[in-house]
PDB file of N, CA and C in Angstrom:
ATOM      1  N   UNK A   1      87.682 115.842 117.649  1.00  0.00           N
ATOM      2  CA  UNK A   1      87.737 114.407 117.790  1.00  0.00           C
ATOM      3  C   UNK A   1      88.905 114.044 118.702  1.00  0.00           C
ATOM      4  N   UNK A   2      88.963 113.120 119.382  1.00  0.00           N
ATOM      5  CA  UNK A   2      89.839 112.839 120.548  1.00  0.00           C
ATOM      6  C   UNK A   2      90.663 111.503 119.665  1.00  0.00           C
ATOM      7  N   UNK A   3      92.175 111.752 120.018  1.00  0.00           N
ATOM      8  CA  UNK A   3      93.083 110.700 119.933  1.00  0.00           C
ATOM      9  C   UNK A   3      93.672 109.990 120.810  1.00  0.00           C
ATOM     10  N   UNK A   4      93.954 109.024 120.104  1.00  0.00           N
ATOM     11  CA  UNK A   4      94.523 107.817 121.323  1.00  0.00           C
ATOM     12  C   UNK A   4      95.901 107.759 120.269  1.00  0.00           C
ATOM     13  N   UNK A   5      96.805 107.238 121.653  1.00  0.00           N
ATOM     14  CA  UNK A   5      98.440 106.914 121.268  1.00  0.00           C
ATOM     15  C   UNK A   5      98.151 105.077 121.371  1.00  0.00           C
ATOM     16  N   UNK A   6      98.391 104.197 119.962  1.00  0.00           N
ATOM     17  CA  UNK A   6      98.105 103.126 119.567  1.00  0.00           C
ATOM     18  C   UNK A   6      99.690 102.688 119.243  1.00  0.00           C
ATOM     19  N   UNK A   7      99.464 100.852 120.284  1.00  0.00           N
ATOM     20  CA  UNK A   7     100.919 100.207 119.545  1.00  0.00           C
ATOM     21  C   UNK A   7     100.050  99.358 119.315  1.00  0.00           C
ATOM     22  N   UNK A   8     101.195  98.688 118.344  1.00  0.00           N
ATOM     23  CA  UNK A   8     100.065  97.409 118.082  1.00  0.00           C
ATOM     24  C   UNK A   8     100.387  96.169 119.064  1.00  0.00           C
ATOM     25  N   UNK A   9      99.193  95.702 118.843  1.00  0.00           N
ATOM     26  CA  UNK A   9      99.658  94.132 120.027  1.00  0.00           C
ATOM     27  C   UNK A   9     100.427  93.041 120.200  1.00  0.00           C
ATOM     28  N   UNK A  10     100.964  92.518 120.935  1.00  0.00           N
ATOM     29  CA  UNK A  10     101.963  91.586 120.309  1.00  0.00           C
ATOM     30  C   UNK A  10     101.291  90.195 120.505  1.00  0.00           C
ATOM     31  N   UNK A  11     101.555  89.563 119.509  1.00  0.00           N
ATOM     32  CA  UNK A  11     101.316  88.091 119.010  1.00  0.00           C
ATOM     33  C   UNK A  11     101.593  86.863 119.920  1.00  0.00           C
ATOM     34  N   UNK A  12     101.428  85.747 120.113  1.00  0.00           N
ATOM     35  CA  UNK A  12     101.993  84.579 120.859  1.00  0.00           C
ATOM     36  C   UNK A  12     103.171  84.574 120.617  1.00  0.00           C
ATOM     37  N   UNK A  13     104.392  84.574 119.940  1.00  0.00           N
ATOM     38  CA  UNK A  13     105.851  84.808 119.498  1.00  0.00           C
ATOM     39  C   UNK A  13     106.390  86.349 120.060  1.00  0.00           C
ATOM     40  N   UNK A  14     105.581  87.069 120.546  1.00  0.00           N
ATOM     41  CA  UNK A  14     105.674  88.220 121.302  1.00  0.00           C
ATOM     42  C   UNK A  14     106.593  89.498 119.713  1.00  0.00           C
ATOM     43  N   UNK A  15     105.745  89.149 118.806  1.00  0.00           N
ATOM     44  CA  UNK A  15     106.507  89.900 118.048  1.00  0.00           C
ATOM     45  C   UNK A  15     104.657  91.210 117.367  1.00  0.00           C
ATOM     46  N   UNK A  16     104.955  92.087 117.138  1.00  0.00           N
ATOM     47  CA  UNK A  16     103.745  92.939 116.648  1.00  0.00           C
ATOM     48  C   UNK A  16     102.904  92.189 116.221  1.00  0.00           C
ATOM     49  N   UNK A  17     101.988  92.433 116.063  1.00  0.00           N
ATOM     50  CA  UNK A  17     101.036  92.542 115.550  1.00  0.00           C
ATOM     51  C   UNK A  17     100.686  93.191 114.114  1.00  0.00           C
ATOM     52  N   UNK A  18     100.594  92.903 112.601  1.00  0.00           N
ATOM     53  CA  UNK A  18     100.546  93.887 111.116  1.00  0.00           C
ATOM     54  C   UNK A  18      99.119  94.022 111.603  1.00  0.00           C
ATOM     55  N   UNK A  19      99.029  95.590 111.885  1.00  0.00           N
ATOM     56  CA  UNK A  19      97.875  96.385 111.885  1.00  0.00           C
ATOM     57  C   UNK A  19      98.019  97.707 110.736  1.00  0.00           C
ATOM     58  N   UNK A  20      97.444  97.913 109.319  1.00  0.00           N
ATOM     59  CA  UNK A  20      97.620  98.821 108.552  1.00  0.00           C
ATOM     60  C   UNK A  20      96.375  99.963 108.593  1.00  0.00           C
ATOM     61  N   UNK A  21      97.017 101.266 108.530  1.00  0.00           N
ATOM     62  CA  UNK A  21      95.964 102.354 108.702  1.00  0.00           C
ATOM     63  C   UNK A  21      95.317 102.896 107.477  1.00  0.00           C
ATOM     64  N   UNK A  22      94.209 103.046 107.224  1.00  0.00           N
ATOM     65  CA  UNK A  22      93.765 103.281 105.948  1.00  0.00           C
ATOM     66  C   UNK A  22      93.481 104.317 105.440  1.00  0.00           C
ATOM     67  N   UNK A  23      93.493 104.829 106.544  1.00  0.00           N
ATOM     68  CA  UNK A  23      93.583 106.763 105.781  1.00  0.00           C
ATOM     69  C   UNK A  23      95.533 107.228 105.719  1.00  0.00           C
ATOM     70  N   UNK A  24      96.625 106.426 105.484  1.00  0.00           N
ATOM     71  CA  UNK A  24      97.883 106.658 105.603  1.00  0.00           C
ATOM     72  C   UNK A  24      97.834 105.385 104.659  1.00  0.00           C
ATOM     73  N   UNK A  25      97.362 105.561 103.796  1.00  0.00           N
ATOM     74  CA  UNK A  25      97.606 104.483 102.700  1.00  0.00           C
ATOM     75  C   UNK A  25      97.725 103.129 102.627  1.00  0.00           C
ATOM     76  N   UNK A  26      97.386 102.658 104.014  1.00  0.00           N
ATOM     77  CA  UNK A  26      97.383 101.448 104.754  1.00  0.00           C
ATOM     78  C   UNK A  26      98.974 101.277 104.861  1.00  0.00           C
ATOM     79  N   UNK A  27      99.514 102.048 105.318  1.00  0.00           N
ATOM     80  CA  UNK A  27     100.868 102.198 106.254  1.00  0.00           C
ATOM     81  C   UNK A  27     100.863 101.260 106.913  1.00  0.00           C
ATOM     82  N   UNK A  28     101.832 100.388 107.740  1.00  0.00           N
ATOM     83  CA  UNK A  28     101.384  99.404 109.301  1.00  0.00           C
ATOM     84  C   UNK A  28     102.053 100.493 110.293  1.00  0.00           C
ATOM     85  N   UNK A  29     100.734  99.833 111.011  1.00  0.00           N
ATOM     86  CA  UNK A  29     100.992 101.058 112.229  1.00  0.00           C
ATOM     87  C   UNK A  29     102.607 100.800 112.738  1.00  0.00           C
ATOM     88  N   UNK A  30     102.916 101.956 113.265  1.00  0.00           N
ATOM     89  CA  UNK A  30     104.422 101.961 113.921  1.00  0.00           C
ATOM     90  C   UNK A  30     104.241 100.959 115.131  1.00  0.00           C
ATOM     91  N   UNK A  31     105.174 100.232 115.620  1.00  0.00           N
ATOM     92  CA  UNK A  31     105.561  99.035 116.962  1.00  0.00           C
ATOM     93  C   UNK A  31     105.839 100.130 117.905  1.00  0.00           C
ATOM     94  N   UNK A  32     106.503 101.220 117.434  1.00  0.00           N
ATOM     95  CA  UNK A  32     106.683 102.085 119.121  1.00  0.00           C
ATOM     96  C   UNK A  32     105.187 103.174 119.016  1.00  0.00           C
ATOM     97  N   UNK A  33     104.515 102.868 118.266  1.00  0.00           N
ATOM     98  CA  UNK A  33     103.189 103.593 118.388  1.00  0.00           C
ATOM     99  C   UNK A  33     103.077 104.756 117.629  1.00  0.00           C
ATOM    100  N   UNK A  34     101.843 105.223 117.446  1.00  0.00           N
ATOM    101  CA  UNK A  34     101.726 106.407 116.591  1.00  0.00           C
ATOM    102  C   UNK A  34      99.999 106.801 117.276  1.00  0.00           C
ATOM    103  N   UNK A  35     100.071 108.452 117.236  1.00  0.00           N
ATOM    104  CA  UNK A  35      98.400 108.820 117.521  1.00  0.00           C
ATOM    105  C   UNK A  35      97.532 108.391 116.589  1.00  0.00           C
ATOM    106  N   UNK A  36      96.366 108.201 116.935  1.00  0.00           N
ATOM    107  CA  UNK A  36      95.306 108.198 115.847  1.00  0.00           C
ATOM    108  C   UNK A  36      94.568 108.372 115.999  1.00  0.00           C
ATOM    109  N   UNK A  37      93.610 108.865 115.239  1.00  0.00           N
ATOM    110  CA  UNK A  37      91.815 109.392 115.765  1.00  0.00           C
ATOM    111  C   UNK A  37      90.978 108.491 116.293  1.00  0.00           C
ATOM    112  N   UNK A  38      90.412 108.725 117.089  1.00  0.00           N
ATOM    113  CA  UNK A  38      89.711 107.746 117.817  1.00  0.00           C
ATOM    114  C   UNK A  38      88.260 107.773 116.763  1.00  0.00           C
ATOM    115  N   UNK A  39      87.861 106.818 115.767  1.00  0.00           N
ATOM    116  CA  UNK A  39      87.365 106.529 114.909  1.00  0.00           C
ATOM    117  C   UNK A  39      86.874 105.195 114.897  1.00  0.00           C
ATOM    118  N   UNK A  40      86.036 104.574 114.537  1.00  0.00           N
ATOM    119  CA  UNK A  40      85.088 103.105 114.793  1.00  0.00           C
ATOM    120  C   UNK A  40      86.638 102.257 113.730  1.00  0.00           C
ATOM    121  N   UNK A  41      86.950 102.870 113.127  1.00  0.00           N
ATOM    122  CA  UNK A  41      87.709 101.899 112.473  1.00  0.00           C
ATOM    123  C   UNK A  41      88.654 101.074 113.995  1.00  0.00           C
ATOM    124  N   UNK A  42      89.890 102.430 114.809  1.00  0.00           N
ATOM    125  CA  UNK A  42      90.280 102.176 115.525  1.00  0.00           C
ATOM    126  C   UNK A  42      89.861 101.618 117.398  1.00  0.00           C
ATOM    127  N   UNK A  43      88.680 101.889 117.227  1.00  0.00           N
ATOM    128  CA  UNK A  43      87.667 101.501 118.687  1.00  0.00           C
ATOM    129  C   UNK A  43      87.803 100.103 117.627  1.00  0.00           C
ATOM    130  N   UNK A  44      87.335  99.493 116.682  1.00  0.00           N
ATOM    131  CA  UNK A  44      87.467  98.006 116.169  1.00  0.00           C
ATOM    132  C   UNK A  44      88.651  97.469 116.342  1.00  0.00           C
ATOM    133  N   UNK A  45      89.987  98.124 116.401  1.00  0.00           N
ATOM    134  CA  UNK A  45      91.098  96.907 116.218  1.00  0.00           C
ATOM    135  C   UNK A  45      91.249  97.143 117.938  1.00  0.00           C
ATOM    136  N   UNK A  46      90.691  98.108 118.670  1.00  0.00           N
ATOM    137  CA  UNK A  46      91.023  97.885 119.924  1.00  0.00           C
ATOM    138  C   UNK A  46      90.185  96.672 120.766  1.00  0.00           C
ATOM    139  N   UNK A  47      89.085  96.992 120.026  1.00  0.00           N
ATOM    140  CA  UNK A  47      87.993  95.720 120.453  1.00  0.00           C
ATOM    141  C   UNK A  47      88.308  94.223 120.196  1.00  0.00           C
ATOM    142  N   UNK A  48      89.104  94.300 118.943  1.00  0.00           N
ATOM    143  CA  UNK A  48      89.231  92.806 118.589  1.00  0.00           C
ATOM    144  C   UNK A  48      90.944  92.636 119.016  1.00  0.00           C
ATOM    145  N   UNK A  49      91.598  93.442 120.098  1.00  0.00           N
ATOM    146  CA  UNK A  49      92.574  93.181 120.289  1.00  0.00           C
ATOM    147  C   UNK A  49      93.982  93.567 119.466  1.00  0.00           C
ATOM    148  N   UNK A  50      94.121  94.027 118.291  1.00  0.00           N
ATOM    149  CA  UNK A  50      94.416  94.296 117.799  1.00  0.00           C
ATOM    150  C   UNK A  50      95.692  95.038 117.623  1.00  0.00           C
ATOM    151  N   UNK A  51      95.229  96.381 118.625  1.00  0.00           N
ATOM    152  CA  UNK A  51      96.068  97.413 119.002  1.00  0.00           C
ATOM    153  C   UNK A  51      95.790  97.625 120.749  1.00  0.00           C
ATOM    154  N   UNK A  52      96.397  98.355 121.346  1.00  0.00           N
ATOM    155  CA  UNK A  52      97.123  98.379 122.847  1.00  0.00           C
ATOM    156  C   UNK A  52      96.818 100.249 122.984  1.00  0.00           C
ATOM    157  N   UNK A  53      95.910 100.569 123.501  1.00  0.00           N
ATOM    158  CA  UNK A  53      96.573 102.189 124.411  1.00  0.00           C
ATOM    159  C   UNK A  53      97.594 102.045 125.249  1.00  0.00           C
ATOM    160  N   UNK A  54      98.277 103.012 124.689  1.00  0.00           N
ATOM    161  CA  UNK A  54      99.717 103.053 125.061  1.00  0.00           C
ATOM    162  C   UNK A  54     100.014 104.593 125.542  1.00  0.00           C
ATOM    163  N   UNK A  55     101.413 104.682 126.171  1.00  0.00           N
ATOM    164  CA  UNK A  55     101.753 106.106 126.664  1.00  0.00           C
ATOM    165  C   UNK A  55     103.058 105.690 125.580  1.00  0.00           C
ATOM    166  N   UNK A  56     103.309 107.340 125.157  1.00  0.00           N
ATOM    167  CA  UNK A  56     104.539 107.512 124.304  1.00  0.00           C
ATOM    168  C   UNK A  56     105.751 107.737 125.021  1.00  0.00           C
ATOM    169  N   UNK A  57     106.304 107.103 124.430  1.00  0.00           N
ATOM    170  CA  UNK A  57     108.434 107.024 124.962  1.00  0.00           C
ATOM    171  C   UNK A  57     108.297 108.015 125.827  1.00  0.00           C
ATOM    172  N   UNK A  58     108.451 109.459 124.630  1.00  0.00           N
ATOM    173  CA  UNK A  58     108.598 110.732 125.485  1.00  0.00           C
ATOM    174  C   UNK A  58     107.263 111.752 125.319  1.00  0.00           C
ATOM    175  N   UNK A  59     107.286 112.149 126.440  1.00  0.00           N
ATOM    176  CA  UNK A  59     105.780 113.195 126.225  1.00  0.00           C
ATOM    177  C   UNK A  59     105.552 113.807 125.340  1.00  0.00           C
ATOM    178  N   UNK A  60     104.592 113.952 124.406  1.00  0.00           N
ATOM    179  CA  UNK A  60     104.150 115.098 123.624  1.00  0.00           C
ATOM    180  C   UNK A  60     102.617 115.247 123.826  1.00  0.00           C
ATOM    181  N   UNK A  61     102.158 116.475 122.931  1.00  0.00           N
ATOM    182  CA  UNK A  61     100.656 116.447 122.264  1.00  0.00           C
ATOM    183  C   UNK A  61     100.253 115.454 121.364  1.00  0.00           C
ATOM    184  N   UNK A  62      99.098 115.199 121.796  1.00  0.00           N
ATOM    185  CA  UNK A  62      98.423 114.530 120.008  1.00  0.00           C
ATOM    186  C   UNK A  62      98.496 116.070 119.260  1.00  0.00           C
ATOM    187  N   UNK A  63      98.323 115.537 117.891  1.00  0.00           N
ATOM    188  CA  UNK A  63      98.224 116.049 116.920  1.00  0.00           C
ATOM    189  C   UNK A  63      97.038 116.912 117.134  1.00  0.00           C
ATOM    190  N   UNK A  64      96.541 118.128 116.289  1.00  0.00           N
ATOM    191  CA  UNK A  64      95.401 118.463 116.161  1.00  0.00           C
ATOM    192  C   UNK A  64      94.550 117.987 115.234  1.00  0.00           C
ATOM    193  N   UNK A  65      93.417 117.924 115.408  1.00  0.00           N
ATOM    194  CA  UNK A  65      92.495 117.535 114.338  1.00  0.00           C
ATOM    195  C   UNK A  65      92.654 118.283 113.117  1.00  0.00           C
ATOM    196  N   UNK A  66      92.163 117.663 111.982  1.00  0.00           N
ATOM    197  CA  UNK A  66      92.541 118.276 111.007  1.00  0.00           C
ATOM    198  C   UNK A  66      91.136 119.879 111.124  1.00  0.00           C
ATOM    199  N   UNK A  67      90.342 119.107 111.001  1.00  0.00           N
ATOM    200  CA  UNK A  67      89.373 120.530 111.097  1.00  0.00           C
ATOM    201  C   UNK A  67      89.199 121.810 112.333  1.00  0.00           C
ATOM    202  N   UNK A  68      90.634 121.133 113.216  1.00  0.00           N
ATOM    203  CA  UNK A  68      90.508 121.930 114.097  1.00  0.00           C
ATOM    204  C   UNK A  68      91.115 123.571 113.547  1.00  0.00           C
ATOM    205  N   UNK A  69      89.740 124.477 113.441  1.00  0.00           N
ATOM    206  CA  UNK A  69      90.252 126.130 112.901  1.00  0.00           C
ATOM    207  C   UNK A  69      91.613 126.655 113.908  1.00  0.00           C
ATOM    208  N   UNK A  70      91.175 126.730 115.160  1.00  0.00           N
ATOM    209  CA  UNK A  70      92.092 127.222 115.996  1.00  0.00           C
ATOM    210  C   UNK A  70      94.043 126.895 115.219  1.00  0.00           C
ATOM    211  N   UNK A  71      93.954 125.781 114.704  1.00  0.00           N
ATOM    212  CA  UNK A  71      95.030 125.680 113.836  1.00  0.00           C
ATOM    213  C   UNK A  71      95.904 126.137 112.839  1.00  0.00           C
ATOM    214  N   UNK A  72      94.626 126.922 112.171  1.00  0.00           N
ATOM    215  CA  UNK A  72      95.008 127.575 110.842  1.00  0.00           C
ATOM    216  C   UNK A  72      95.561 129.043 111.106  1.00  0.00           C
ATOM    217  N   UNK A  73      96.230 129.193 110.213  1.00  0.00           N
ATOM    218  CA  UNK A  73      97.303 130.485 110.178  1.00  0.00           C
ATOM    219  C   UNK A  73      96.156 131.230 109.623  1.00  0.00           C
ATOM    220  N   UNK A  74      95.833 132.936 110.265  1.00  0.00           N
ATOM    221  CA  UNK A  74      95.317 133.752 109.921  1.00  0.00           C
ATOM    222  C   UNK A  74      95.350 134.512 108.115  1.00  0.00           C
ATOM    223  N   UNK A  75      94.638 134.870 107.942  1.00  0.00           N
ATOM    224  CA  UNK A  75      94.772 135.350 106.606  1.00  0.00           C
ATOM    225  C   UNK A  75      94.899 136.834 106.583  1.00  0.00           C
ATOM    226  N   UNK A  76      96.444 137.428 105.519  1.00  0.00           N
ATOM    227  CA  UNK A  76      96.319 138.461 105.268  1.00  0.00           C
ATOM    228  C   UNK A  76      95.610 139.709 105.334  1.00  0.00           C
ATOM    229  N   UNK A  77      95.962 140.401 106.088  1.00  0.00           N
ATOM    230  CA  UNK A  77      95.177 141.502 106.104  1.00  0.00           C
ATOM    231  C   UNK A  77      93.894 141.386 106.341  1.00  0.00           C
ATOM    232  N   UNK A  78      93.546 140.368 107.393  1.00  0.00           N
ATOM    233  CA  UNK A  78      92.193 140.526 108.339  1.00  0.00           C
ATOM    234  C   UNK A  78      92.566 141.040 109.691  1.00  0.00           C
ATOM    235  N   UNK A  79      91.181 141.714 110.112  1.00  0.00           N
ATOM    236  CA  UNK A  79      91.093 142.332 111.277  1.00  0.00           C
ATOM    237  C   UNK A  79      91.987 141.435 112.811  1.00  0.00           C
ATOM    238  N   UNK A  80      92.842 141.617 113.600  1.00  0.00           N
ATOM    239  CA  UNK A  80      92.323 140.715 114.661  1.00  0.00           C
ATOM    240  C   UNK A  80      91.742 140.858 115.725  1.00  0.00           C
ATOM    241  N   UNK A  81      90.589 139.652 116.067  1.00  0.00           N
ATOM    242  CA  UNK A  81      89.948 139.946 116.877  1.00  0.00           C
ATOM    243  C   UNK A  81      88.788 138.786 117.437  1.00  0.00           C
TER     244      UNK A  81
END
């Protein structure tokens, strides 16, 4: 699944936007931005304005997906290969 780096938008008073994430316990999203899965939840707050694609301060990776295998630490005493 592909991520996007999300700030939230700013308001007529030029102050954020309360956008809360619901798989992070409905956290509000961070003002200097945070990745997130590109998911209908988040294609919705981008649609209704909501949130902003953004580039981060300083360069990094997105995160990996969670189901991404390539991630996971090998297990004991298997072959490699």
């Amino acid at each position: 699944m592909q991520n996007l780096f999300l700030k939230p938008a700013l308001d007529s008073a030029g102050a954020a936007v309360l956008v809360r994430d619901p798989l992070a316990g409905w956290k509000a999203l961070d003002p200097k931005g945070e990745w997130k899965p590109k998911t209908p939840y988040w294609t919705r707050r981008l649609r209704d304005g909501d949130v902003t694609i953004a580039k981060p301060d300083k360069p990094s990776d997105p995160p990996k997906p969670a189901g991404d295998r390539r991630s996971m630490p090998k297990k004991a005493g298997t072959l490699a290969g």
